[in-house]
Protein backbone atom coordinates (compact mmCIF):
# COMPACT_ATOMS: atom_id res chain seq x y z
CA UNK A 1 -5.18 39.49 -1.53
CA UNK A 2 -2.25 37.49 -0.65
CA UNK A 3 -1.00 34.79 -3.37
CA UNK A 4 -1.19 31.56 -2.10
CA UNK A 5 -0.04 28.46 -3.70
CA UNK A 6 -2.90 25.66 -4.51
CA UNK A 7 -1.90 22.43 -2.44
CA UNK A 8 -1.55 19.06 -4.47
CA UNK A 9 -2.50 15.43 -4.21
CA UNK A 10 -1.54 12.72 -5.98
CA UNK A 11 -4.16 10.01 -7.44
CA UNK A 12 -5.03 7.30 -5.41
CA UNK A 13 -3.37 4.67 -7.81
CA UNK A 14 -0.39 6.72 -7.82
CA UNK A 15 -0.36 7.77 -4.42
CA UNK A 16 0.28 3.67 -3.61
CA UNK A 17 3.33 3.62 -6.17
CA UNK A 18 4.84 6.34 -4.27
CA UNK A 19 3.67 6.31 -0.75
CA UNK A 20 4.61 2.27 -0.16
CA UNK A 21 4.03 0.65 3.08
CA UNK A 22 7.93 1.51 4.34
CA UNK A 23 7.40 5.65 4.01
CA UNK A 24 5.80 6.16 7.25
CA UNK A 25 8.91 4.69 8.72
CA UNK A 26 11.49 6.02 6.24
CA UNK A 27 9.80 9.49 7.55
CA UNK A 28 10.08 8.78 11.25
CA UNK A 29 13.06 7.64 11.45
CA UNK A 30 14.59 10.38 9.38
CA UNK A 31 12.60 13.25 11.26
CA UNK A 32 14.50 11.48 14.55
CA UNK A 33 18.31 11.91 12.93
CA UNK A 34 17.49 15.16 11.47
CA UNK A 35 16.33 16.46 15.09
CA UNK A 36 19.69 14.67 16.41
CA UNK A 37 21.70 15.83 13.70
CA UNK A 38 20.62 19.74 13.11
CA UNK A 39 20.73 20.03 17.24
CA UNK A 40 24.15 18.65 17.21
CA UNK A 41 25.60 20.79 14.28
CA UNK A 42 24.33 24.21 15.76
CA UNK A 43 26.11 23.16 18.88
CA UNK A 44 29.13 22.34 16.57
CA UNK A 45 28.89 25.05 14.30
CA UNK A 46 28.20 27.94 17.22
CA UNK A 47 31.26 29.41 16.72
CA UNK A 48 31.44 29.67 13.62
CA UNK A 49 27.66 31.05 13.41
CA UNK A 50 29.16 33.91 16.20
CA UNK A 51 32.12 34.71 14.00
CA UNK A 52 30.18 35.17 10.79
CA UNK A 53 27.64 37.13 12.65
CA UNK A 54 30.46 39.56 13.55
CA UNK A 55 32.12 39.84 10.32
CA UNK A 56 28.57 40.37 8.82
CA UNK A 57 28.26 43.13 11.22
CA UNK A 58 31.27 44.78 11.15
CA UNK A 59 31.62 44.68 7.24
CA UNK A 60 28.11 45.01 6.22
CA UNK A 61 26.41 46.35 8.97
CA UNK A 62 22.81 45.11 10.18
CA UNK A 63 20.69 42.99 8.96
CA UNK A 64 22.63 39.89 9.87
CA UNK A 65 20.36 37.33 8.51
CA UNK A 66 18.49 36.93 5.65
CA UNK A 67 14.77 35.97 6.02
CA UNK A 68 12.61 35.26 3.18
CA UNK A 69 8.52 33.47 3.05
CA UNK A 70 9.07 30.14 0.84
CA UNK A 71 7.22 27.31 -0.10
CA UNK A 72 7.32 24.17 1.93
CA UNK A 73 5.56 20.92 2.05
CA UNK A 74 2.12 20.95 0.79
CA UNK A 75 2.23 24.62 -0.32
CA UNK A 76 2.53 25.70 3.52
CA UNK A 77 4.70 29.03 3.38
CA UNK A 78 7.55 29.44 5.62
CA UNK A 79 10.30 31.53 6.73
CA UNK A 80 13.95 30.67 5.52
CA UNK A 81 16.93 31.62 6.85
CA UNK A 82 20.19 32.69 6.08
CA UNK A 83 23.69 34.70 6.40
CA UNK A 84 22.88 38.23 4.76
CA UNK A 85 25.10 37.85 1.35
CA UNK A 86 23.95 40.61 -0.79
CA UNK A 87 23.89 44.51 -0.18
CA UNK A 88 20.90 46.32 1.31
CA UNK A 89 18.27 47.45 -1.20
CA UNK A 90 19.08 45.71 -4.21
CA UNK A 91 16.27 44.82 -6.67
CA UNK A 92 15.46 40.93 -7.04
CA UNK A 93 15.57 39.58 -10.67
CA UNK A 94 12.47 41.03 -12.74
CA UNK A 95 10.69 37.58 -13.70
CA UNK A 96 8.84 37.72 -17.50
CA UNK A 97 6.16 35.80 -16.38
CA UNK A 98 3.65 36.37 -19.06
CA UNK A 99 4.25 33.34 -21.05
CA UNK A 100 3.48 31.07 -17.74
CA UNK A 101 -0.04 30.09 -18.19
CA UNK A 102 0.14 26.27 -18.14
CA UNK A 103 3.22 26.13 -15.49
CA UNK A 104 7.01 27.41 -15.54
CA UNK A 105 8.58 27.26 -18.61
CA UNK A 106 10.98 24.37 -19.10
CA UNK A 107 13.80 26.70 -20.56
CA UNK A 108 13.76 29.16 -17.47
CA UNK A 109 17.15 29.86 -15.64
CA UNK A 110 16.97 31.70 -12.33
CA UNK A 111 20.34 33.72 -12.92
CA UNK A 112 21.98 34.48 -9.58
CA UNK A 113 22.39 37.89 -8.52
CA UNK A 114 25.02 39.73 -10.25
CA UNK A 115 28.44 39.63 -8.39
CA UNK A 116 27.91 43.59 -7.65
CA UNK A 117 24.85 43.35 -5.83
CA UNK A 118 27.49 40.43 -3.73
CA UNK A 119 29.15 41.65 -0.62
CA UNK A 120 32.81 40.84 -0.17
CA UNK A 121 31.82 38.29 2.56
CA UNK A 122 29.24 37.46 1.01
CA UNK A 123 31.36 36.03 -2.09
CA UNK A 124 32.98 33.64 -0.01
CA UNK A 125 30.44 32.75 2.21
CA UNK A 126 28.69 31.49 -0.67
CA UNK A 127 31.28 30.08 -2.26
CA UNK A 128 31.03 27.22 0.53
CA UNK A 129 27.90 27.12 1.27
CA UNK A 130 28.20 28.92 4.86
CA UNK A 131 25.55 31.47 4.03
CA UNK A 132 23.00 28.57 4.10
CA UNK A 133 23.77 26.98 7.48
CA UNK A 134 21.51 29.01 9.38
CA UNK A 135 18.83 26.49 7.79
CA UNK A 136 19.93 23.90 10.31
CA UNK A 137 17.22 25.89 12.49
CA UNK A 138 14.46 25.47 9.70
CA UNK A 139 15.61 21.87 9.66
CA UNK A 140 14.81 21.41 13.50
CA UNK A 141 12.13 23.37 13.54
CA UNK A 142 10.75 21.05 10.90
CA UNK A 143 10.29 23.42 7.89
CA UNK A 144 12.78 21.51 5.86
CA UNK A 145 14.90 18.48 5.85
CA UNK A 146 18.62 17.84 5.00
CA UNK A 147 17.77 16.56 1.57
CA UNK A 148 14.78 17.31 -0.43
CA UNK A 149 13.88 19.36 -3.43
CA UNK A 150 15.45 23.23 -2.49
CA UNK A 151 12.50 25.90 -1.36
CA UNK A 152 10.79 27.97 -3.60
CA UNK A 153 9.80 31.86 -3.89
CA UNK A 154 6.35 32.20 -3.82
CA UNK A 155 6.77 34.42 -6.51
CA UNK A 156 7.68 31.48 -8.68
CA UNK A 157 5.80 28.50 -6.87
CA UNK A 158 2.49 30.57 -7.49
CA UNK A 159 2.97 29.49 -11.51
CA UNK A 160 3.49 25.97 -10.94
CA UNK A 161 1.56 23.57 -13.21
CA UNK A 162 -0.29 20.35 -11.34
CA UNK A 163 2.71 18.06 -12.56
CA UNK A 164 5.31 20.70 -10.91
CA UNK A 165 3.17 20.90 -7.66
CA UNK A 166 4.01 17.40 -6.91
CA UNK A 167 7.71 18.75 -5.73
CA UNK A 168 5.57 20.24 -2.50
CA UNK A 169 4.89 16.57 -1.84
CA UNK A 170 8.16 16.11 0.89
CA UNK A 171 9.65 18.73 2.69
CA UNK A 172 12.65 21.15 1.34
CA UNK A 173 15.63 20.00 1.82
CA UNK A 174 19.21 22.19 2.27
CA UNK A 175 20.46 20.32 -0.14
CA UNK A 176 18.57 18.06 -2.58
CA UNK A 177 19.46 15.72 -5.91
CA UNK A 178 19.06 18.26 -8.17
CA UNK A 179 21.32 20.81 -6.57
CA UNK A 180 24.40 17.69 -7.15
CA UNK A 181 23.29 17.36 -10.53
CA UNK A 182 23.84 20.74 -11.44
CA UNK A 183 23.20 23.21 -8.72
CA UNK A 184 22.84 26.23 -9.61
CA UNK A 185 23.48 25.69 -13.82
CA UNK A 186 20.31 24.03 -14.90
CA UNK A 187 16.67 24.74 -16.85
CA UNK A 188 13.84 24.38 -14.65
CA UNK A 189 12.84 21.80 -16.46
CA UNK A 190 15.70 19.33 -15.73
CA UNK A 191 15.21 20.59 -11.99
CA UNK A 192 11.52 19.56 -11.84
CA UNK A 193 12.69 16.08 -13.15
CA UNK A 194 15.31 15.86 -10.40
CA UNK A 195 13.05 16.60 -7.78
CA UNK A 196 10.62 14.36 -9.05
CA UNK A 197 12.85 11.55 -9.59
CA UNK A 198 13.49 12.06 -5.38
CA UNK A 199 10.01 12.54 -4.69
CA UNK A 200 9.42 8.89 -6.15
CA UNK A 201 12.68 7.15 -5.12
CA UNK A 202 13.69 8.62 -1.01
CA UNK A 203 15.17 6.52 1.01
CA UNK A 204 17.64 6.97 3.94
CA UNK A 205 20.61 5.41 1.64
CA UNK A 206 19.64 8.11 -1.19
CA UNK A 207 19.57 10.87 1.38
CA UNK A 208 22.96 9.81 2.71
CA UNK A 209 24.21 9.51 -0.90
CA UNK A 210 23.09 13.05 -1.67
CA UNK A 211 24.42 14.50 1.64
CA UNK A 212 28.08 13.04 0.45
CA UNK A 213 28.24 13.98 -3.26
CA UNK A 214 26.90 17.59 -1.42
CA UNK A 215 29.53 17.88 0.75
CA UNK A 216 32.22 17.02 -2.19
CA UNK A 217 31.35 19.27 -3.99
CA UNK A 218 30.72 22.12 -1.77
CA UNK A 219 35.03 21.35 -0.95
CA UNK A 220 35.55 21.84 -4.66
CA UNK A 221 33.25 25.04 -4.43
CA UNK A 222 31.19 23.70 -7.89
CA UNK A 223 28.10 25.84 -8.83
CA UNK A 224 28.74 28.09 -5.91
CA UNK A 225 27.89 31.50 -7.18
């Protein structure tokens, strides 16, 4: 049997702090610019997307992309999508998850893959951030957003607690508050927090906020790897 991941609600009571009378527009209009916006960028970015495809190819061979089932908005799975980075047939990180009864341990540290598993490409195409761009077509699709909390594995969203299911309550983002916080050098703990801490306080001017410090520090190439 396939694992699925339990879908989560908030309280009534709570669900009014959170959900205020403004979010059905907030939503609206923000699923109009991201339409506008990710529709625009593959235009913009389509030569870039053919030129990466190429050296992927040439370099690395086939598969181009990388496609992986995450976790999106209320626990719906979903297929990401990005630029192939790592070699073929490498092993994922072994997870120990037998202390995960009541949720995720605060303390855990997804450790990126090590830099051997890396293709040469791949290296820099992580470095800034092109591997994920192929996400503008989750974004108009409607699987994720610019800015929200970043997808999970299933592998990992399966453990979550009820207090760490309440991340599923907006859609992914490519980019999110957590990930300018710390990106990729953080405890799961402190990334639950983030996300929660967006979950409770989006807005369009947070979003554009988050979209900014993003792009700065994808120039200075912080957290990359």
């Amino acid at each position: 049997m396939q694992d699925k991941v339990k879908s989560y609600s908030l309280p009534k009571n709570e669900h009014k702090t959170i959900w205020k009378d403004q979010i059905s527009y907030y939503l609206n209009v923000k699923r109009a610019l991201e339409i506008f916006a990710s529709l625009l960028l593959i235009i913009i970015f389509s030569p870039l997307f053919l030129l990466v495809s190429l050296a992927i190819l040439i370099t690395c061979g086939r598969p181009i992309f990388f496609r992986q089932e995450r976790i999106g908005k209320d626990a719906q799975p979903f297929i990401i999508w990005k630029f192939r980075t790592m070699k073929e047939n490498k092993m994922a990180q072994e997870l120990n998850t037998s202390l995960w009864i009541n949720g995720i341990a605060d303390d855990f540290i997804f450790k990126s893959e090590p830099s051997s598993y890396v293709t040469t490409i791949g290296i820099w195409l992580r470095k800034f951030s092109i591997d994920e761009i192929p996400q503008l077509i989750n974004v108009l699709k409607g699987d994720m957003s610019f800015v929200g909390p970043r997808p999970e594995t299933l592998k990992i969203a399966k453990y979550y607690n009820e207090y760490q299911k309440r991340r599923l309550l907006v859609k992914p983002g490519i980019t999110g508050y957590a990930q300018i916080k710390g990106r990729s050098h953080m405890t799961h703990g402190q990334k639950i927090e983030y996300d929660l801490y967006y979950v409770k306080n989006q807005s369009l001017s947070f979003d554009l906020i988050i979209l900014f410090l993003t792009i700065i520090k994808v120039i200075k190439t912080e957290g990359a790897i």
